[in-house]
PDB file of N, CA and C in Angstrom:
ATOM      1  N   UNK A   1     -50.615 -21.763  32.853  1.00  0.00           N
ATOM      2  CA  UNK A   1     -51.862 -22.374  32.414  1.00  0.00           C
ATOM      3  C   UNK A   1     -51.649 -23.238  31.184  1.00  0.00           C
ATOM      4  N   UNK A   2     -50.639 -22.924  30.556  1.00  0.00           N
ATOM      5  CA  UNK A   2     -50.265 -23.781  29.113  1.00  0.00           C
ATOM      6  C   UNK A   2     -49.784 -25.082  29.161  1.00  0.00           C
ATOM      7  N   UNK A   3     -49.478 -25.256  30.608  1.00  0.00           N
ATOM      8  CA  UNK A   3     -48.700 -26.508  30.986  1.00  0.00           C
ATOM      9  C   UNK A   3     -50.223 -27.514  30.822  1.00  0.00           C
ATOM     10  N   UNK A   4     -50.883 -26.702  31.961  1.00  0.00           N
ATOM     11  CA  UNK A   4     -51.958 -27.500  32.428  1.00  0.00           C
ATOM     12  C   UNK A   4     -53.123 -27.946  31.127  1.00  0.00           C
ATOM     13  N   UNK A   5     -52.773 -27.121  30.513  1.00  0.00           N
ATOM     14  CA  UNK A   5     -53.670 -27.644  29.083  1.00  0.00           C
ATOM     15  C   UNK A   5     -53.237 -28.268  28.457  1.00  0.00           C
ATOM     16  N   UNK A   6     -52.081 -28.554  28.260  1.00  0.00           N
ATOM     17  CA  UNK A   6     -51.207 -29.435  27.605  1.00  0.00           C
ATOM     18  C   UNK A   6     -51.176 -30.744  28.090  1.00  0.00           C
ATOM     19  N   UNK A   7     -51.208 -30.825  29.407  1.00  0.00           N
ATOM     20  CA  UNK A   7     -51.211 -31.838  30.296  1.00  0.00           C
ATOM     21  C   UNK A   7     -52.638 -32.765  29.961  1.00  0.00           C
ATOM     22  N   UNK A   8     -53.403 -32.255  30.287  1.00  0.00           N
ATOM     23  CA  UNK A   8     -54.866 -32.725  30.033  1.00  0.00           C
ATOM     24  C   UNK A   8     -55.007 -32.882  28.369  1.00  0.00           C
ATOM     25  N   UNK A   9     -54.603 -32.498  27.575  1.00  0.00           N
ATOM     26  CA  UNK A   9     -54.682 -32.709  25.939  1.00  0.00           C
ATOM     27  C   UNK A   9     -53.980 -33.920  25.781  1.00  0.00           C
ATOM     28  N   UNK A  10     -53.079 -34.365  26.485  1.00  0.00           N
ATOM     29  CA  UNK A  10     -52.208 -35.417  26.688  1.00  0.00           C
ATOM     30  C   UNK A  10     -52.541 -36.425  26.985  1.00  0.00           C
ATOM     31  N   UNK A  11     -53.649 -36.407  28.518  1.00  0.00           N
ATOM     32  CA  UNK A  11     -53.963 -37.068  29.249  1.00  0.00           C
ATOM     33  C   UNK A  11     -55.478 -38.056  28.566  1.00  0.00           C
ATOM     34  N   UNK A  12     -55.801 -36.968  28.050  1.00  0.00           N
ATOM     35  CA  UNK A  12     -57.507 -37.360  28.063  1.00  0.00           C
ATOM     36  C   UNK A  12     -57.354 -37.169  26.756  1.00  0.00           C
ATOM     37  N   UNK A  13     -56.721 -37.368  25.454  1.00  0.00           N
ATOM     38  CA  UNK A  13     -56.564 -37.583  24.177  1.00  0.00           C
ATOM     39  C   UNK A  13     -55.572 -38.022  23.422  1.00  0.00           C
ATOM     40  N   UNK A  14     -54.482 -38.052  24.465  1.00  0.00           N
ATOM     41  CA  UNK A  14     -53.192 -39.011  23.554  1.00  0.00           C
ATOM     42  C   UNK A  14     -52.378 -37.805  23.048  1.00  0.00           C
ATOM     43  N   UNK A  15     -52.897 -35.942  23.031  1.00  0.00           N
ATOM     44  CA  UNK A  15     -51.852 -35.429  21.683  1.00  0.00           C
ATOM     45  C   UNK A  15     -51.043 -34.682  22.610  1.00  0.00           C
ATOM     46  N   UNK A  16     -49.369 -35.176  22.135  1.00  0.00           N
ATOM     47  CA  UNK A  16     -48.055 -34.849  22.679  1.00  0.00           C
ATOM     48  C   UNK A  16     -47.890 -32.958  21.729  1.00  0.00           C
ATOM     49  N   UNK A  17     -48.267 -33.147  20.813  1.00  0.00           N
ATOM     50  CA  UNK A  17     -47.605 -32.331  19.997  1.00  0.00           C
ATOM     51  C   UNK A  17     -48.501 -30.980  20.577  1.00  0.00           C
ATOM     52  N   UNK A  18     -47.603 -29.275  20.250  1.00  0.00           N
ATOM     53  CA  UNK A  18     -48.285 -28.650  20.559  1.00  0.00           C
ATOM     54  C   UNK A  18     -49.027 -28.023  19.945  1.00  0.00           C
ATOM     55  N   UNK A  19     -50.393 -26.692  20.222  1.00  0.00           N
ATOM     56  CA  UNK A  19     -51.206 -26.662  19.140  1.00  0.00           C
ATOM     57  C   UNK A  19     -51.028 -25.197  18.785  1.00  0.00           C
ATOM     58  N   UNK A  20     -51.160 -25.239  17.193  1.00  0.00           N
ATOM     59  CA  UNK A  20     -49.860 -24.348  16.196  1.00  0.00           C
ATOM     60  C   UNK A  20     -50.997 -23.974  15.142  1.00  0.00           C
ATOM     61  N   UNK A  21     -50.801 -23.053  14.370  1.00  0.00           N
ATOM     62  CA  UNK A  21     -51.390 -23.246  13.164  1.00  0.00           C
ATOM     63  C   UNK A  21     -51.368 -24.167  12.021  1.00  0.00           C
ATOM     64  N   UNK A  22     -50.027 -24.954  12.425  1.00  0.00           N
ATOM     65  CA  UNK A  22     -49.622 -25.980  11.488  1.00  0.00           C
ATOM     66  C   UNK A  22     -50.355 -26.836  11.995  1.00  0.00           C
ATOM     67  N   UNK A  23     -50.817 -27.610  13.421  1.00  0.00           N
ATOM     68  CA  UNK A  23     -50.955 -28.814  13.450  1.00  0.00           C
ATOM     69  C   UNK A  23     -52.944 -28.586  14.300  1.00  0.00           C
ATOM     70  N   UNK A  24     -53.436 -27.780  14.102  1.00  0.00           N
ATOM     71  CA  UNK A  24     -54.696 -27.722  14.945  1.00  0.00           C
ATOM     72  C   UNK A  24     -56.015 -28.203  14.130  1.00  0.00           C
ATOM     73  N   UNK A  25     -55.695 -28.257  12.838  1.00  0.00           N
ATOM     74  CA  UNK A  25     -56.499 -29.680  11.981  1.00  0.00           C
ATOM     75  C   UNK A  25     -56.639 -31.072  12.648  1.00  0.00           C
ATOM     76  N   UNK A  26     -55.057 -31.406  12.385  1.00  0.00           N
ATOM     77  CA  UNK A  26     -54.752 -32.652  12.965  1.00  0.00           C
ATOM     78  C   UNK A  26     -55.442 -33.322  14.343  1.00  0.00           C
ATOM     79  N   UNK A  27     -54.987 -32.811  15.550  1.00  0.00           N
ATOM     80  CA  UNK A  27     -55.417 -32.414  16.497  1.00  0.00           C
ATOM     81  C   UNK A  27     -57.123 -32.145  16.845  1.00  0.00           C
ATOM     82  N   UNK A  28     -57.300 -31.906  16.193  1.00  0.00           N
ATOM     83  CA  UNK A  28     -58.598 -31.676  16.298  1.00  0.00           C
ATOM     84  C   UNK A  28     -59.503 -32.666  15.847  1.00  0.00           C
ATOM     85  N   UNK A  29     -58.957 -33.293  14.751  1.00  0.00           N
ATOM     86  CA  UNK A  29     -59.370 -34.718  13.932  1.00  0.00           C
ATOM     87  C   UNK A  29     -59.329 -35.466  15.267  1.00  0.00           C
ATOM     88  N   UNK A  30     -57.927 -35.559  16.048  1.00  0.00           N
ATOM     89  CA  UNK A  30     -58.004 -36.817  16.436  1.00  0.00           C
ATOM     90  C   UNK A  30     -58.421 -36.837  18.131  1.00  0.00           C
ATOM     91  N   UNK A  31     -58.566 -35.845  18.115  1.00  0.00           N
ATOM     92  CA  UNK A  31     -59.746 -35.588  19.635  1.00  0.00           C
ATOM     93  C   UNK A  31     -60.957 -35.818  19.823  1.00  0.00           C
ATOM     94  N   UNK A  32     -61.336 -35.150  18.295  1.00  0.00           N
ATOM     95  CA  UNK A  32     -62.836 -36.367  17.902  1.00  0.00           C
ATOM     96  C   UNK A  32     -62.761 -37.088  17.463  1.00  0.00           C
ATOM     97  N   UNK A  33     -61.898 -38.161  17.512  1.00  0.00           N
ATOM     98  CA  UNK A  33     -61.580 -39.215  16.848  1.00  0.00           C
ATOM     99  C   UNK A  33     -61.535 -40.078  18.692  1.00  0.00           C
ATOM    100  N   UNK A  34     -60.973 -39.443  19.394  1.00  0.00           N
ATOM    101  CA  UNK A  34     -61.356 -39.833  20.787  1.00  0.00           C
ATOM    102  C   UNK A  34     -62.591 -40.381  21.264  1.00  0.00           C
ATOM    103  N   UNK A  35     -63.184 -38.702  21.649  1.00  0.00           N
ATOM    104  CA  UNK A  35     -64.388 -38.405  21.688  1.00  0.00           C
ATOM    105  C   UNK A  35     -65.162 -40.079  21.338  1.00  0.00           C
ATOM    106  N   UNK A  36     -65.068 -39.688  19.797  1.00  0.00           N
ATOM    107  CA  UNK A  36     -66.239 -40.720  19.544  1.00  0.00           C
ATOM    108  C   UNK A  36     -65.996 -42.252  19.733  1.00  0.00           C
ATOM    109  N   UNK A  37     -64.631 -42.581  19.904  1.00  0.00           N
ATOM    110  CA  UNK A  37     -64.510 -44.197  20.219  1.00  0.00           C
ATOM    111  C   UNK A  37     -64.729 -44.302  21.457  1.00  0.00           C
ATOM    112  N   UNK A  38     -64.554 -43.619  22.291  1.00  0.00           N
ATOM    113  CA  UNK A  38     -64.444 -43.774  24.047  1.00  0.00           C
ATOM    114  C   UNK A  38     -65.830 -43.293  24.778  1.00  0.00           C
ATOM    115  N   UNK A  39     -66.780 -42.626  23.715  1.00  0.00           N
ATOM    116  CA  UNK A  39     -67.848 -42.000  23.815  1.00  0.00           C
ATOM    117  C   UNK A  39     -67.496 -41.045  25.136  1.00  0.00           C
ATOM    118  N   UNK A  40     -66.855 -40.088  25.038  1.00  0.00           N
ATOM    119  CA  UNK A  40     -66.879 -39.355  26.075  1.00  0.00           C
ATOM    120  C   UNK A  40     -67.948 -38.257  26.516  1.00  0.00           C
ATOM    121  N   UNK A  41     -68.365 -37.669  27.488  1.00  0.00           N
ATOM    122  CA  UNK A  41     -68.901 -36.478  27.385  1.00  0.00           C
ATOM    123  C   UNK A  41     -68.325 -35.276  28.012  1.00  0.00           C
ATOM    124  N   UNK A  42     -68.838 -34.323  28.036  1.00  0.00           N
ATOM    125  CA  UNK A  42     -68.777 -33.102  28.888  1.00  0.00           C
ATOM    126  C   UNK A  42     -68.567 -33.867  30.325  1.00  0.00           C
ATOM    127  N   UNK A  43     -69.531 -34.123  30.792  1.00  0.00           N
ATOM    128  CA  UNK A  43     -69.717 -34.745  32.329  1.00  0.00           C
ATOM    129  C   UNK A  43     -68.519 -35.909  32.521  1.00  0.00           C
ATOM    130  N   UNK A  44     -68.212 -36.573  31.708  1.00  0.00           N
ATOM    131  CA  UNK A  44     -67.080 -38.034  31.943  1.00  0.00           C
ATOM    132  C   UNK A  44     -66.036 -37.145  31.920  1.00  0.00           C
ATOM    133  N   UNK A  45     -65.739 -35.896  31.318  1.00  0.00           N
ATOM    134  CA  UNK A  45     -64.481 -35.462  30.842  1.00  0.00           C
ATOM    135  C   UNK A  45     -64.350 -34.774  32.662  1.00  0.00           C
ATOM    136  N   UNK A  46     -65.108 -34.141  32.741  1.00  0.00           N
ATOM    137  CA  UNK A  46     -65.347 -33.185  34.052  1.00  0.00           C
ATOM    138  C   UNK A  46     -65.230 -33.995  35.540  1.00  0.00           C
ATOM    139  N   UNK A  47     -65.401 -35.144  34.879  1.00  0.00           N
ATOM    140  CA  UNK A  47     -65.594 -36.130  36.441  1.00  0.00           C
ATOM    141  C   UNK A  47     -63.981 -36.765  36.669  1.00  0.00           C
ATOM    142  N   UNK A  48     -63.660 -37.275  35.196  1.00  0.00           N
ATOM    143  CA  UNK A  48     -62.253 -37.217  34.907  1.00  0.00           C
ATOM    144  C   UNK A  48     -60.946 -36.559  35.481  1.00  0.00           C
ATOM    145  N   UNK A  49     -61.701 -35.328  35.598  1.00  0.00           N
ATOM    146  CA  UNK A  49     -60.623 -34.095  35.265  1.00  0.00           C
ATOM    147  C   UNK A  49     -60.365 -33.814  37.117  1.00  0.00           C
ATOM    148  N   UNK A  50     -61.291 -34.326  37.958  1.00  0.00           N
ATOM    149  CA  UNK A  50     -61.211 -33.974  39.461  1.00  0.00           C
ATOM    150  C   UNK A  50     -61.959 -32.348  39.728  1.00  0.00           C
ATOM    151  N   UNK A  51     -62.688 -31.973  38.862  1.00  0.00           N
ATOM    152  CA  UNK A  51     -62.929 -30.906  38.768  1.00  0.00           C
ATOM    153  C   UNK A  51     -63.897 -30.630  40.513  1.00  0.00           C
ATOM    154  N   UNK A  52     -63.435 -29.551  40.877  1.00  0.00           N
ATOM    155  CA  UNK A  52     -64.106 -29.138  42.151  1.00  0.00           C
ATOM    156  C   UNK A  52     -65.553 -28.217  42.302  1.00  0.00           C
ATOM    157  N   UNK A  53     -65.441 -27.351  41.746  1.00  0.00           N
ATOM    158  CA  UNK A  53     -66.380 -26.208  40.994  1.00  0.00           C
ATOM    159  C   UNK A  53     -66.596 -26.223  39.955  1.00  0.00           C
ATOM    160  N   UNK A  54     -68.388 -25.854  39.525  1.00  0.00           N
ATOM    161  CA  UNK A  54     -68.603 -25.566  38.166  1.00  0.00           C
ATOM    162  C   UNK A  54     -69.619 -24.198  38.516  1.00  0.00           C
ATOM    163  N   UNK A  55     -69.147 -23.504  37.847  1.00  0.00           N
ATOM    164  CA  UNK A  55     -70.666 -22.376  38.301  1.00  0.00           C
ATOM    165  C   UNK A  55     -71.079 -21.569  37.002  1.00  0.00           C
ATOM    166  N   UNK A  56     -72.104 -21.586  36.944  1.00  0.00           N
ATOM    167  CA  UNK A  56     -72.964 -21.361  35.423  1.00  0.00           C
ATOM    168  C   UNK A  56     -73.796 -19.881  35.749  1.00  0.00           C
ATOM    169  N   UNK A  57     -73.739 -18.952  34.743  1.00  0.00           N
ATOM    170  CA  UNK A  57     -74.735 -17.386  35.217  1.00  0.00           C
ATOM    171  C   UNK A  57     -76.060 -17.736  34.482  1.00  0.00           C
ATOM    172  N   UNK A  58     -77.093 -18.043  34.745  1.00  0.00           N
ATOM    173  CA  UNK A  58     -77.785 -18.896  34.297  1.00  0.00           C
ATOM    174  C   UNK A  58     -78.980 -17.172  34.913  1.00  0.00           C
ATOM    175  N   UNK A  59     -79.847 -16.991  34.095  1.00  0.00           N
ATOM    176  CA  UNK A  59     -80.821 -16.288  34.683  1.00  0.00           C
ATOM    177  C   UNK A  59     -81.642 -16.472  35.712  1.00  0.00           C
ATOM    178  N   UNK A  60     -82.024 -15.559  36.589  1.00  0.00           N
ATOM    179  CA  UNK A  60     -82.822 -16.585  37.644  1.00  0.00           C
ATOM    180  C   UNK A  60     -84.558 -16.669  37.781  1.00  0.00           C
ATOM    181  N   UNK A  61     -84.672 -16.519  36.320  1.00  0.00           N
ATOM    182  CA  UNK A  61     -86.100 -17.139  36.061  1.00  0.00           C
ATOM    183  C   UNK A  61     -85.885 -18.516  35.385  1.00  0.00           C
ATOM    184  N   UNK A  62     -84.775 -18.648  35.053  1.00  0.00           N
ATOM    185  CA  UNK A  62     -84.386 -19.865  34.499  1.00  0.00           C
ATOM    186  C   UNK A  62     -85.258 -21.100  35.221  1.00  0.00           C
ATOM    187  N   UNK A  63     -86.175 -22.281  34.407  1.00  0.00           N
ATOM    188  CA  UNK A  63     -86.099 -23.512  35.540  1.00  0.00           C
ATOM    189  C   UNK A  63     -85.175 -24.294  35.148  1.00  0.00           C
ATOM    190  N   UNK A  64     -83.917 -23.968  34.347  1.00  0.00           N
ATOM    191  CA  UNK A  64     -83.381 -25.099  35.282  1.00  0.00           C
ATOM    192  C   UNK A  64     -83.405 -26.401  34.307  1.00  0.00           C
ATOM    193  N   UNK A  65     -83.929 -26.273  33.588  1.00  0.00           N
ATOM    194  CA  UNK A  65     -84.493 -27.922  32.405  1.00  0.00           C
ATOM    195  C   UNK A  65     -83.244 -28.651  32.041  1.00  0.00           C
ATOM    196  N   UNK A  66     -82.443 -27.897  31.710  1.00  0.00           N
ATOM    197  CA  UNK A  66     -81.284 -28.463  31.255  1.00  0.00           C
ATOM    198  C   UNK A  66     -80.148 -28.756  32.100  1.00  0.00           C
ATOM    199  N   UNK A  67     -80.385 -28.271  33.300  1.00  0.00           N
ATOM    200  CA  UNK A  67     -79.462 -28.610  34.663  1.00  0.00           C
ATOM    201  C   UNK A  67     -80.049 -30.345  34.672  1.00  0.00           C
ATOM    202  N   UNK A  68     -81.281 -30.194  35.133  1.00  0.00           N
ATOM    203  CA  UNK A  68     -81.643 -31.214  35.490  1.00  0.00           C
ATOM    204  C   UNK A  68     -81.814 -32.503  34.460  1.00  0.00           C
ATOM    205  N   UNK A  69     -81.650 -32.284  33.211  1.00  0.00           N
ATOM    206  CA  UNK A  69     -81.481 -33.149  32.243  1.00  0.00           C
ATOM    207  C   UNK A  69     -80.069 -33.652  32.736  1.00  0.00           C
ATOM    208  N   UNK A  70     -79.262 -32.809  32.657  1.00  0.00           N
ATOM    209  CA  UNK A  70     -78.033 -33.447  32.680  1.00  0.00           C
ATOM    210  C   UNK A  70     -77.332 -34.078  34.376  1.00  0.00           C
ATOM    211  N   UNK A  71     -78.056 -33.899  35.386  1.00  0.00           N
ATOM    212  CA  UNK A  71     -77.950 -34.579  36.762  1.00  0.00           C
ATOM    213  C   UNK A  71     -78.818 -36.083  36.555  1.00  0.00           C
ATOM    214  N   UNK A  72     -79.882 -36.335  35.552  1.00  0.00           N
ATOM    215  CA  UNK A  72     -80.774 -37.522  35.154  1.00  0.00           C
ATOM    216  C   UNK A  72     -79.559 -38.677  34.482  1.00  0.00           C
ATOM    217  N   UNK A  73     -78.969 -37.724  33.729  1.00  0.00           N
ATOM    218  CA  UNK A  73     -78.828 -38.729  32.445  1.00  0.00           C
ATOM    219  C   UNK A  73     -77.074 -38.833  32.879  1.00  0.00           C
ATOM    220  N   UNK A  74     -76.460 -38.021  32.663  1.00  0.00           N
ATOM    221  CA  UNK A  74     -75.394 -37.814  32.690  1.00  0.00           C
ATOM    222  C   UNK A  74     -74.221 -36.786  34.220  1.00  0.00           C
ATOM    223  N   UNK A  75     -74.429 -37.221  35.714  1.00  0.00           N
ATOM    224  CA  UNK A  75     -74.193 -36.945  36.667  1.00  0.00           C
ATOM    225  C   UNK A  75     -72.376 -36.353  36.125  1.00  0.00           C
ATOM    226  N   UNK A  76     -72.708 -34.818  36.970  1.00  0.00           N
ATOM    227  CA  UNK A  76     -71.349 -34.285  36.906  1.00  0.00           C
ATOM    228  C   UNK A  76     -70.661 -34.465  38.602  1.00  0.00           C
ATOM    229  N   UNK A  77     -69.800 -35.131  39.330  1.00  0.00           N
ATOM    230  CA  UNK A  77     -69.371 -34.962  40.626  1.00  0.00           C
ATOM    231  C   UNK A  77     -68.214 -34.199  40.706  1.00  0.00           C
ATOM    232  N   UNK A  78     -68.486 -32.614  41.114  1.00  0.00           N
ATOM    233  CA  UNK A  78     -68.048 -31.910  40.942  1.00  0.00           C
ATOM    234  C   UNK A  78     -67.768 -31.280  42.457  1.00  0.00           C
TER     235      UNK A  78
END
């Protein structure tokens, strides 16, 4: 699994180096340093990523408000 996180930290932020106590400042600076030039989101990152499944334990009195905010504004194809 360390590969695969590494891979994607790589992919979708540029950082080669691995994450340490020494360097997870850094790293972290410059992921939101990503983030905010490329304006990414949750959903771009997820659509990105080829992701197949998402499944949420969501109560089931829940309506739902915030599902559907984010299928309006910001579509996950998952």
């Amino acid at each position: 699994m360390l590969c695969a996180a590494r891979q994607h930290q790589t992919e979708n932020f540029g950082v080669d180096e691995v994450v340490t106590d020494e360097t997870c400042d850094a790293i972290w600076e410059k992921c939101n340093k990503v983030i905010a030039e490329t304006r990414m989101s949750p959903a771009k990152l997820i659509n990105r990523s080829n992701v197949a499944v998402i499944c949420t334990t969501d109560d089931p009195a829940d309506t739902l408000e915030y599902h559907k905010k984010i299928a309006e504004n910001d579509p996950v194809y998952a």
